[in-house]
N, C-alpha and C. Protein backbone atom coordinates (compact mmCIF):
# COMPACT_ATOMS: atom_id res chain seq x y z
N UNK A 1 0.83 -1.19 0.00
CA UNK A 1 0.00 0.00 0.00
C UNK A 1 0.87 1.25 0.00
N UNK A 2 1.89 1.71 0.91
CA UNK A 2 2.66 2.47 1.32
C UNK A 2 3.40 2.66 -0.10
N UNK A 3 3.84 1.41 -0.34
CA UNK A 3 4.77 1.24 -2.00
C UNK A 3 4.20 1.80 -2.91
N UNK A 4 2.92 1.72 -3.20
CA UNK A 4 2.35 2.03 -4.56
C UNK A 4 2.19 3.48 -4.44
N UNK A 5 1.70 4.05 -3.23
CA UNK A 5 1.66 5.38 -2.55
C UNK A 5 2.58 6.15 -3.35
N UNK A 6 3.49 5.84 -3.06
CA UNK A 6 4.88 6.26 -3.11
C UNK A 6 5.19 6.29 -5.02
N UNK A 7 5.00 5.31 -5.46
CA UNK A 7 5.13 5.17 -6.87
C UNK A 7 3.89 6.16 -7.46
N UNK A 8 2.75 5.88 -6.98
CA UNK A 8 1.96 6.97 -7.87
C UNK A 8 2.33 8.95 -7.42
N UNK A 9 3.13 8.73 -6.64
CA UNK A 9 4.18 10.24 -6.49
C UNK A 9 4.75 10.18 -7.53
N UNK A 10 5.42 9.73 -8.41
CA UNK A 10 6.59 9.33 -9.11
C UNK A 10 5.63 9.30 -10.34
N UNK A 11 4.56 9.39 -10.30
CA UNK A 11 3.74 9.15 -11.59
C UNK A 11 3.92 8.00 -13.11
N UNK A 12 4.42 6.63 -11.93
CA UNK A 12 4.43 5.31 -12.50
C UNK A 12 3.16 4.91 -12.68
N UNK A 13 2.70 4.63 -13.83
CA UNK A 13 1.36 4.06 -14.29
C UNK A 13 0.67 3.09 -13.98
N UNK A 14 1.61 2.11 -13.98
CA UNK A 14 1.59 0.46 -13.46
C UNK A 14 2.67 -0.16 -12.47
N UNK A 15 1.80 -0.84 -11.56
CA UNK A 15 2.69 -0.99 -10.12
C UNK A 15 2.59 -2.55 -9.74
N UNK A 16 3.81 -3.30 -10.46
CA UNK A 16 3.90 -5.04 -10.36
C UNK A 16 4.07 -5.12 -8.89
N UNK A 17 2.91 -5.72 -7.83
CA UNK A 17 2.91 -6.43 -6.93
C UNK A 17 2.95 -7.95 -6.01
N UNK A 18 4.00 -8.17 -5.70
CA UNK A 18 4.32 -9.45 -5.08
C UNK A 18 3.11 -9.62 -4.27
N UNK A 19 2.60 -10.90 -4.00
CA UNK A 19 1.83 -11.19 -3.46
C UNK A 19 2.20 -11.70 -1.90
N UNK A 20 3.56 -12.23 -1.82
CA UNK A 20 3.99 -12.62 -0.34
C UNK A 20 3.43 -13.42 -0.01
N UNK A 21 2.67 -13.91 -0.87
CA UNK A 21 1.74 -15.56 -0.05
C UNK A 21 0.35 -15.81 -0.08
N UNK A 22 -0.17 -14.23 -0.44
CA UNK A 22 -1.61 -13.74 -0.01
C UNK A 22 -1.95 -12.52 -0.97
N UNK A 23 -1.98 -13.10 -2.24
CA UNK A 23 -2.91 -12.23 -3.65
C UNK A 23 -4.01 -11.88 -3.00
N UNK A 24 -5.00 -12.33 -2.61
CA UNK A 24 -5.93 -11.46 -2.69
C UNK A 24 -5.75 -10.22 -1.29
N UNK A 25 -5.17 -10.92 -0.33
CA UNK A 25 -4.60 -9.15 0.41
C UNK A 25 -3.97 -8.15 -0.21
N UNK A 26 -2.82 -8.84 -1.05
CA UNK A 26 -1.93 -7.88 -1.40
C UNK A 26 -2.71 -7.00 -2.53
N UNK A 27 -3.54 -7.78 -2.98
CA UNK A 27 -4.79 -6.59 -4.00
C UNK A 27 -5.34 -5.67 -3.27
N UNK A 28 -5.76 -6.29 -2.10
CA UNK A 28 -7.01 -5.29 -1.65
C UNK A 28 -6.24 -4.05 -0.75
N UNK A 29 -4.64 -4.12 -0.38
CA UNK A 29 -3.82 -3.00 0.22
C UNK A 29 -3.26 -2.05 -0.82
N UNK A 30 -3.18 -2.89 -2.36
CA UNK A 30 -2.50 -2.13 -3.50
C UNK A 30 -4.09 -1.50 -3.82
N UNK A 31 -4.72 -1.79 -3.82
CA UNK A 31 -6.23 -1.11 -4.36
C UNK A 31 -6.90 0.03 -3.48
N UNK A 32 -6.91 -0.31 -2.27
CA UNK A 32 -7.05 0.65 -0.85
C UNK A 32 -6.04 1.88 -1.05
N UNK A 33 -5.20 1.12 -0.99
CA UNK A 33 -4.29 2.47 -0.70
C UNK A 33 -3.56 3.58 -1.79
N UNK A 34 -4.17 3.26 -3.25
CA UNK A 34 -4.21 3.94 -3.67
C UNK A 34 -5.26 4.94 -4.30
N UNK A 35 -6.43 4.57 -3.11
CA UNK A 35 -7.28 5.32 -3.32
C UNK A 35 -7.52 6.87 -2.61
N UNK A 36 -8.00 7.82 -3.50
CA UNK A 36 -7.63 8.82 -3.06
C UNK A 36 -9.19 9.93 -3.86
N UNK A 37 -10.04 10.38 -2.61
CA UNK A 37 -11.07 11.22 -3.41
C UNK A 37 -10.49 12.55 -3.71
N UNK A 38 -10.73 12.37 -5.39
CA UNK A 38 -9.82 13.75 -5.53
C UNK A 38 -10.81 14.24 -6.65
N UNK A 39 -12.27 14.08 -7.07
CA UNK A 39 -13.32 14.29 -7.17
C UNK A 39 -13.39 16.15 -7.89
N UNK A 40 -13.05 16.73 -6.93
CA UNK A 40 -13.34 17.93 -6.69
C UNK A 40 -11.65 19.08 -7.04
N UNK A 41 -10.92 18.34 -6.41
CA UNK A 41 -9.91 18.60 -6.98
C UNK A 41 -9.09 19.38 -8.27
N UNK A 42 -8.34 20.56 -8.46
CA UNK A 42 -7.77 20.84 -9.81
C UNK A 42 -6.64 19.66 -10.23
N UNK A 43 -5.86 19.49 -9.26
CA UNK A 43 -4.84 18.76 -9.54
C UNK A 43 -5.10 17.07 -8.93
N UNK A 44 -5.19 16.47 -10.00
CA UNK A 44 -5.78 14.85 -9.51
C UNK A 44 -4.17 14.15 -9.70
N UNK A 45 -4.30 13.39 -8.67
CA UNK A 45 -3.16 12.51 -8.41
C UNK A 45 -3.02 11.42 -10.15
N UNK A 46 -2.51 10.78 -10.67
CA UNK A 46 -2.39 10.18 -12.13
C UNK A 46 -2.53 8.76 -11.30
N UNK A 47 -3.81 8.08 -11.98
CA UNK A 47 -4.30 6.70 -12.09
C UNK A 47 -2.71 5.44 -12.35
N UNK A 48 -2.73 4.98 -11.28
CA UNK A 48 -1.44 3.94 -11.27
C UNK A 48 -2.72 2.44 -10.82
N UNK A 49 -2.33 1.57 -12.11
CA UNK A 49 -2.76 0.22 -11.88
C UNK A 49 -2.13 -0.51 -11.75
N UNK A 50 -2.44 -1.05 -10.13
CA UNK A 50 -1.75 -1.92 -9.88
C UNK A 50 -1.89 -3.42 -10.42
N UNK A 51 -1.11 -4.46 -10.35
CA UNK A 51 -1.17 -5.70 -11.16
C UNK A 51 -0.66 -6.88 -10.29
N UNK A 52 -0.63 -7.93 -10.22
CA UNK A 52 -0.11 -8.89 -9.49
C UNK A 52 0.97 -9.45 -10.28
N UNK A 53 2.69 -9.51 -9.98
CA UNK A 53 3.65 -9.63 -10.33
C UNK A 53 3.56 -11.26 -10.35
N UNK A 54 3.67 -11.90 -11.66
CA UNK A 54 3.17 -13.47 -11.47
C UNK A 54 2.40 -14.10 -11.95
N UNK A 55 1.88 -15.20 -11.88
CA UNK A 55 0.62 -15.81 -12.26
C UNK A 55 0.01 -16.46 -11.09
N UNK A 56 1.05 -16.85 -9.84
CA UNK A 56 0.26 -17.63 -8.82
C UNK A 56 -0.72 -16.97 -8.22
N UNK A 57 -2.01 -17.00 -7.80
CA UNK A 57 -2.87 -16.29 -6.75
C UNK A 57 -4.02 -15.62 -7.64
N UNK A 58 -3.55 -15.49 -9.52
CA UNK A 58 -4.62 -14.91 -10.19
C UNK A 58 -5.70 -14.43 -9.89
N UNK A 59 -6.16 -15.87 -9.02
CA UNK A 59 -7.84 -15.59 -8.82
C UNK A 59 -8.20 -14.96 -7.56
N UNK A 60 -7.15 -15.34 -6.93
CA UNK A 60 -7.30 -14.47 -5.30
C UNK A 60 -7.42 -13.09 -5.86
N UNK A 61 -6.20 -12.71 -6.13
CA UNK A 61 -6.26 -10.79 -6.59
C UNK A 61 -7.30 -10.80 -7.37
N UNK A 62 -7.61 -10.96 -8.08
CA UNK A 62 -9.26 -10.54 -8.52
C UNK A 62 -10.29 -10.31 -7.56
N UNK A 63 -10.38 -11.48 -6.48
CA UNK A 63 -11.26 -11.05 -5.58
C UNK A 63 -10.77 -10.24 -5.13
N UNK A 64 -9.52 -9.91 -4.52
CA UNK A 64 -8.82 -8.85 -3.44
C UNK A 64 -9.39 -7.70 -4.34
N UNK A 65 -9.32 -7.46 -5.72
CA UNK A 65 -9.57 -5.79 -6.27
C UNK A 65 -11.18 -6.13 -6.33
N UNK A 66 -11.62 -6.65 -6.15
CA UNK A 66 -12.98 -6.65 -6.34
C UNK A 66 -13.79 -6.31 -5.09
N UNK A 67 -13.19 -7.04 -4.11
CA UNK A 67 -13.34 -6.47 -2.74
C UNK A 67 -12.95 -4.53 -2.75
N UNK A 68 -11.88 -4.43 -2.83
CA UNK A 68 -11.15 -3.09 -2.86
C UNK A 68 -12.12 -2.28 -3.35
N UNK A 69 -12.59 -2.44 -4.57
CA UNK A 69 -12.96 -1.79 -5.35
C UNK A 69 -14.80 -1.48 -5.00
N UNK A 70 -14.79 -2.63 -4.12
CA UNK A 70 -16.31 -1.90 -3.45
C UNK A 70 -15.96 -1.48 -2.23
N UNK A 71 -15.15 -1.45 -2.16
CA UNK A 71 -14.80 -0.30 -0.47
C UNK A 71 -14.46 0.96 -0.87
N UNK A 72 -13.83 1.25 -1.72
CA UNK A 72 -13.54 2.39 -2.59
C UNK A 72 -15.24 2.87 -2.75
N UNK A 73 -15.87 2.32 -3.87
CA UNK A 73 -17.10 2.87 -3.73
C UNK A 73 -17.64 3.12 -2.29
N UNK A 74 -18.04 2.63 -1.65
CA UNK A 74 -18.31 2.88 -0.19
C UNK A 74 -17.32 4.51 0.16
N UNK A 75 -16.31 4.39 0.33
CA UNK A 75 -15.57 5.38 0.90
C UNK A 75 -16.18 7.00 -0.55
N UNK A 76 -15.76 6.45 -1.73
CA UNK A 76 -16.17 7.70 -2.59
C UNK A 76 -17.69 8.49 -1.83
N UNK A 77 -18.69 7.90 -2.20
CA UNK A 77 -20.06 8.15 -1.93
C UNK A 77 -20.30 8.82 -0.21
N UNK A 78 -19.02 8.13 0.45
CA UNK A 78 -19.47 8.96 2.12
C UNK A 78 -18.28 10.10 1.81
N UNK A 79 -17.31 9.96 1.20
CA UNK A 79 -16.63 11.30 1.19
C UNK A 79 -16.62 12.88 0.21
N UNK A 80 -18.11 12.35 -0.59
CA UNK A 80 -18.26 13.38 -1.36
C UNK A 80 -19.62 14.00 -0.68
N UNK A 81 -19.45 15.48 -0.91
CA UNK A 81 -20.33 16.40 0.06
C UNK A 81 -21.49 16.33 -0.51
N UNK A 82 -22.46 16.43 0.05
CA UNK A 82 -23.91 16.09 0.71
C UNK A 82 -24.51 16.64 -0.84
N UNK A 83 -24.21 18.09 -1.25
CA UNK A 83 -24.21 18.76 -2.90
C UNK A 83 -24.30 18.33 -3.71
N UNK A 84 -22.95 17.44 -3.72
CA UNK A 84 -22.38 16.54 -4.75
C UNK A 84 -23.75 15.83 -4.96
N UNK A 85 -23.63 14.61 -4.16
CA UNK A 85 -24.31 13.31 -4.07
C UNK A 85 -25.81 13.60 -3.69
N UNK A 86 -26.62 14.06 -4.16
CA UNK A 86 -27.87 14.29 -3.69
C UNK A 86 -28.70 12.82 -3.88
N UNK A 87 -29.61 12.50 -2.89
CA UNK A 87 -30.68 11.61 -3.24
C UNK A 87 -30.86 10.98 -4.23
N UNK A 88 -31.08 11.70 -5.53
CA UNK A 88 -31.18 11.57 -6.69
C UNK A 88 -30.11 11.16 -7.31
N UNK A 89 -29.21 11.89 -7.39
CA UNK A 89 -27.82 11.08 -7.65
C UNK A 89 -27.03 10.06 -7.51
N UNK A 90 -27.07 10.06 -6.23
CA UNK A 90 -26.95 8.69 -5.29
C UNK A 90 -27.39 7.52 -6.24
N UNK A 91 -28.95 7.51 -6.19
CA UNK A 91 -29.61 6.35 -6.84
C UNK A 91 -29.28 6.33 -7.68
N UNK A 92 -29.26 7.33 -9.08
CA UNK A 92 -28.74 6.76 -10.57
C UNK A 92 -27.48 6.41 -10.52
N UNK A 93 -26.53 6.87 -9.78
CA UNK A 93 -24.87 6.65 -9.69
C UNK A 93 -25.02 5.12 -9.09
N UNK A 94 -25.79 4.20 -8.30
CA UNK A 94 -25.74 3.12 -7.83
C UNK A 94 -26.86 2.22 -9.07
N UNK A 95 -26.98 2.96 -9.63
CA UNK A 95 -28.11 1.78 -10.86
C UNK A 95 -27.35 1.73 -12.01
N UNK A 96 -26.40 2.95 -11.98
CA UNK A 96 -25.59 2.67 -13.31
C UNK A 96 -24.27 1.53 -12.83
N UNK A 97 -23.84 1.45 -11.39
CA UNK A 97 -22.65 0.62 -11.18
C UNK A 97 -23.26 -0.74 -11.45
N UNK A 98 -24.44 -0.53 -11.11
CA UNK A 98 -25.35 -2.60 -11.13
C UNK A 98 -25.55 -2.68 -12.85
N UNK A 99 -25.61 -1.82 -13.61
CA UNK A 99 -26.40 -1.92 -15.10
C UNK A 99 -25.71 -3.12 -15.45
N UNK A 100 -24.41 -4.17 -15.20
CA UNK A 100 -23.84 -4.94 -15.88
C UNK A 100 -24.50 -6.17 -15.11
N UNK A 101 -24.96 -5.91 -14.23
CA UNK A 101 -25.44 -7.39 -13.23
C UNK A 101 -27.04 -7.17 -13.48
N UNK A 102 -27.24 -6.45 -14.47
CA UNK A 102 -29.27 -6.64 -14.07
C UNK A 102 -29.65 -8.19 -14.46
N UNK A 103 -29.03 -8.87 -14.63
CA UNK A 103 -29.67 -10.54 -15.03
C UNK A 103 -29.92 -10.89 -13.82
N UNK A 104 -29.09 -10.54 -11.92
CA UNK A 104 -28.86 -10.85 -11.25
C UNK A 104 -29.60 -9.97 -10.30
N UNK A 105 -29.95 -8.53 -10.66
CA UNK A 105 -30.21 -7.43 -9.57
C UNK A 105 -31.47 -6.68 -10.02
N UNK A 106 -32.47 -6.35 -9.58
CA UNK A 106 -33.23 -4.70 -10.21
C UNK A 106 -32.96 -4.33 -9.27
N UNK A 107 -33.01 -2.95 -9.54
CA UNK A 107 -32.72 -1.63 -9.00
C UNK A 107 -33.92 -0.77 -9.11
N UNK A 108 -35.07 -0.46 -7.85
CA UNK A 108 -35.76 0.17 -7.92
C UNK A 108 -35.95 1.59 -7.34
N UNK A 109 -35.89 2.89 -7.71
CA UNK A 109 -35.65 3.87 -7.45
C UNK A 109 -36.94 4.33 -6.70
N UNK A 110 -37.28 4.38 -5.60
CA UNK A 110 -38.76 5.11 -5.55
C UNK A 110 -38.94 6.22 -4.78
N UNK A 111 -40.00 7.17 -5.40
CA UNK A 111 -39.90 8.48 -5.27
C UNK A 111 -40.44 8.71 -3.73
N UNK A 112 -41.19 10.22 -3.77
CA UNK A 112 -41.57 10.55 -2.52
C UNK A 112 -42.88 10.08 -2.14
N UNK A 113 -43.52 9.78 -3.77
CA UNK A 113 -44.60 9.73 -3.53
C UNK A 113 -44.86 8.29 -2.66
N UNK A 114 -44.23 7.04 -3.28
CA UNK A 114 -44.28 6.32 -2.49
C UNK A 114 -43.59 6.19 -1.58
N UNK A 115 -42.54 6.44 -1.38
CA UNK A 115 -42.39 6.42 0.66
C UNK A 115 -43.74 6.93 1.15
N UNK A 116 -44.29 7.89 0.69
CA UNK A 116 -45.59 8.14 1.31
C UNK A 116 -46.58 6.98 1.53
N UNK A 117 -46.53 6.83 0.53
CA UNK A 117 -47.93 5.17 0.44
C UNK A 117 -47.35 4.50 1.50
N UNK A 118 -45.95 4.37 1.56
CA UNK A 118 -45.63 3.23 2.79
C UNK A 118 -45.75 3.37 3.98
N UNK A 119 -45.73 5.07 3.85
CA UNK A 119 -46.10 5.17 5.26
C UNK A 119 -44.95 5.18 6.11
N UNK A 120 -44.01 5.72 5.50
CA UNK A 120 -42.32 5.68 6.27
C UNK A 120 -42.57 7.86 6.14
N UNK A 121 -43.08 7.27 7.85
CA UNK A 121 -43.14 8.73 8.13
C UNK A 121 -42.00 9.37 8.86
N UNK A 122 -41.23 8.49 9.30
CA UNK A 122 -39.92 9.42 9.80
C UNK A 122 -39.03 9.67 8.95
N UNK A 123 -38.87 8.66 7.59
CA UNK A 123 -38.06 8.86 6.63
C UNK A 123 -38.81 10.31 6.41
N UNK A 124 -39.76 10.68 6.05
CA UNK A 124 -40.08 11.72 5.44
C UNK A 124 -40.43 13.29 6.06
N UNK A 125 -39.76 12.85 7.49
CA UNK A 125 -39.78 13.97 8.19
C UNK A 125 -38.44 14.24 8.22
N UNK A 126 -37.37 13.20 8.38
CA UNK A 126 -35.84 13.85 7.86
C UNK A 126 -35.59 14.36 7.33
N UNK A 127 -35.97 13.78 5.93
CA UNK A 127 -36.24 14.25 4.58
C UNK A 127 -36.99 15.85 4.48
N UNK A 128 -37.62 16.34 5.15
CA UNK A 128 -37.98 18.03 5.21
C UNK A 128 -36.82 18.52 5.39
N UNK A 129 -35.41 17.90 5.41
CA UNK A 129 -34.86 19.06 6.83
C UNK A 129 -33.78 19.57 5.23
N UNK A 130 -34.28 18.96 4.10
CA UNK A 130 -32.92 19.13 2.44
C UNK A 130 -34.36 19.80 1.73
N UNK A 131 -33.40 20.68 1.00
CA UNK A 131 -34.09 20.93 -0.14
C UNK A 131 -34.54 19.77 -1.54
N UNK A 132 -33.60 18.86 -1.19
CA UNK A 132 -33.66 17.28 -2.25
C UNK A 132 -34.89 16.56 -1.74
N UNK A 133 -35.56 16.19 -2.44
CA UNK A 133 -36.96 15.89 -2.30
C UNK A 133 -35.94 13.75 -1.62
N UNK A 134 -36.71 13.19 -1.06
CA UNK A 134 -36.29 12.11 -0.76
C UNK A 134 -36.33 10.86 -1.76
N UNK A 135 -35.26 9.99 -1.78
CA UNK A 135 -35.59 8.71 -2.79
C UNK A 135 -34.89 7.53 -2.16
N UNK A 136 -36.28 6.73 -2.07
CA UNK A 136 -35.71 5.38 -1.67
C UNK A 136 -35.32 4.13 -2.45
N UNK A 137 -34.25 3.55 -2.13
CA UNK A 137 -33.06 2.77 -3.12
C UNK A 137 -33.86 1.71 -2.98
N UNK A 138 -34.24 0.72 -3.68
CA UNK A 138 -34.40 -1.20 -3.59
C UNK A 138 -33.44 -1.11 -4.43
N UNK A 139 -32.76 -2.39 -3.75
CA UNK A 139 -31.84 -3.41 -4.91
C UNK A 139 -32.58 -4.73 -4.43
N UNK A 140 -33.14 -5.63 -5.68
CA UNK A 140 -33.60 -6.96 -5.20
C UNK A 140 -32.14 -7.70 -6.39
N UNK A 141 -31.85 -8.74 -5.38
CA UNK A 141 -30.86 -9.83 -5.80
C UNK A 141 -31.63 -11.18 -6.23
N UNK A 142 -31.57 -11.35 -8.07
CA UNK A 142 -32.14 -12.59 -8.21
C UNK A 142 -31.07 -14.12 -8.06
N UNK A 143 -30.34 -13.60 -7.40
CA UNK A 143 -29.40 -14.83 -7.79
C UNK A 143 -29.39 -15.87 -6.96
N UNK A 144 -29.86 -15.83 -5.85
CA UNK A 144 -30.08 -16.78 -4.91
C UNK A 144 -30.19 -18.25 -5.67
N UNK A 145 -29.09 -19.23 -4.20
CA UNK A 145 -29.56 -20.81 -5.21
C UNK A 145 -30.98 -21.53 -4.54
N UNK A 146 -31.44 -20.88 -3.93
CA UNK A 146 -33.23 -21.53 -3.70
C UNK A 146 -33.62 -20.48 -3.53
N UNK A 147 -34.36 -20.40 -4.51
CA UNK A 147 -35.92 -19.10 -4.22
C UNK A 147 -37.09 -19.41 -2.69
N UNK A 148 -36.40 -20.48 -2.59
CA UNK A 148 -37.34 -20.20 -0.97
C UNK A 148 -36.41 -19.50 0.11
N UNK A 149 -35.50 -19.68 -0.50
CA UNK A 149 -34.39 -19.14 1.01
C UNK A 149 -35.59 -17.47 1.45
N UNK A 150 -35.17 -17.60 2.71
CA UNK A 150 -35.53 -15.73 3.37
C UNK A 150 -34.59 -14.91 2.46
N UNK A 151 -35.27 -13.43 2.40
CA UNK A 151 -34.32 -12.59 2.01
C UNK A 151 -33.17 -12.21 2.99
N UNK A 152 -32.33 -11.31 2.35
CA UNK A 152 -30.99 -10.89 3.28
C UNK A 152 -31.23 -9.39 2.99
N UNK A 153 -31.50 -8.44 3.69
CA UNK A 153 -32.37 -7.27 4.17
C UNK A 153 -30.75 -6.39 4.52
N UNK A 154 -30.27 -5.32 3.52
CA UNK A 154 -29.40 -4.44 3.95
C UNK A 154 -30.06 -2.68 4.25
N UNK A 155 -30.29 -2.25 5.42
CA UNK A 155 -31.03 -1.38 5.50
C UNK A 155 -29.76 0.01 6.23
N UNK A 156 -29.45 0.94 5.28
CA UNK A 156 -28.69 1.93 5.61
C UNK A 156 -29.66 3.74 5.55
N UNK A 157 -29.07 4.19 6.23
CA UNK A 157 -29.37 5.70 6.04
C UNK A 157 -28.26 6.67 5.53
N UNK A 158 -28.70 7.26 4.59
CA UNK A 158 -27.49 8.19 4.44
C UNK A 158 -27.11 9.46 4.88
């Protein structure tokens, strides 16, 4: 992490990483740590991709950047100001990251009107306190291997 740090100072493009035993860590510290919200920024740090030096662990580092790479999202979305990322935004910016998995996911955006129907009256008393009218996110996951299983219920506030 510290290494690649250091190399994308140096404005090296591509950064061959040893794995030490453990590809998919060594992805997810080369992927972490060269993340940097610079969003807003005049002067943006230059995109260095990192790579796994090798062939052993292939499949680990894939997961390791794949992991990374949704913590990164996570971290972008809480570190960009409230302006930025409005309600509205939020949701299309998270329906366009799923657009490659819709065989697997819908993404339902719903407005104010229905939080109303539902009757999610504290959501919609928060929601007075922005000029951004409120929008509530569904993601339903079709991929499950038995359709009887219970759902798995991720419930956040932003």
């Amino acid at each position: 992490s510290v290494g690649c740090r250091q190399l994308q100072d140096l404005e090296i493009p591509c950064v061959e990483v040893d794995s030490c035993g453990d590809a998919q860590a060594a992805a997810e510290g080369a992927v972490l740590g060269l993340y940097e919200y610079n969003e807003l920024k005049q002067k943006k740090k230059p995109v260095v991709t990192p790579q796994l030096h090798g062939s052993a662990g292939s499949e680990a580092w894939q997961k390791g950047v794949i992991y990374a790479e949704g913590q990164n999202l996570a971290r972008y979305l809480m570190e960009a100001p409230a302006n930025y990322i409005t309600p509205i935004k939020f949701a299309e910016y998270i329906e366009q990251k799923l657009e490659n998995f819709s065989s697997n996911m819908k993404v339902h955006i719903r407005p104010e009107s229905w939080i109303a129907t539902q009757q999610m009256g504290a959501f919609l008393s928060v929601a007075k306190g922005s000029a951004e009218p409120p929008i509530f996110l569904e993601i339903h996951y079709l991929g499950g291997a038995n359709a009887n299983d219970p759902p798995l219920v991720f419930v956040g506030k932003g």
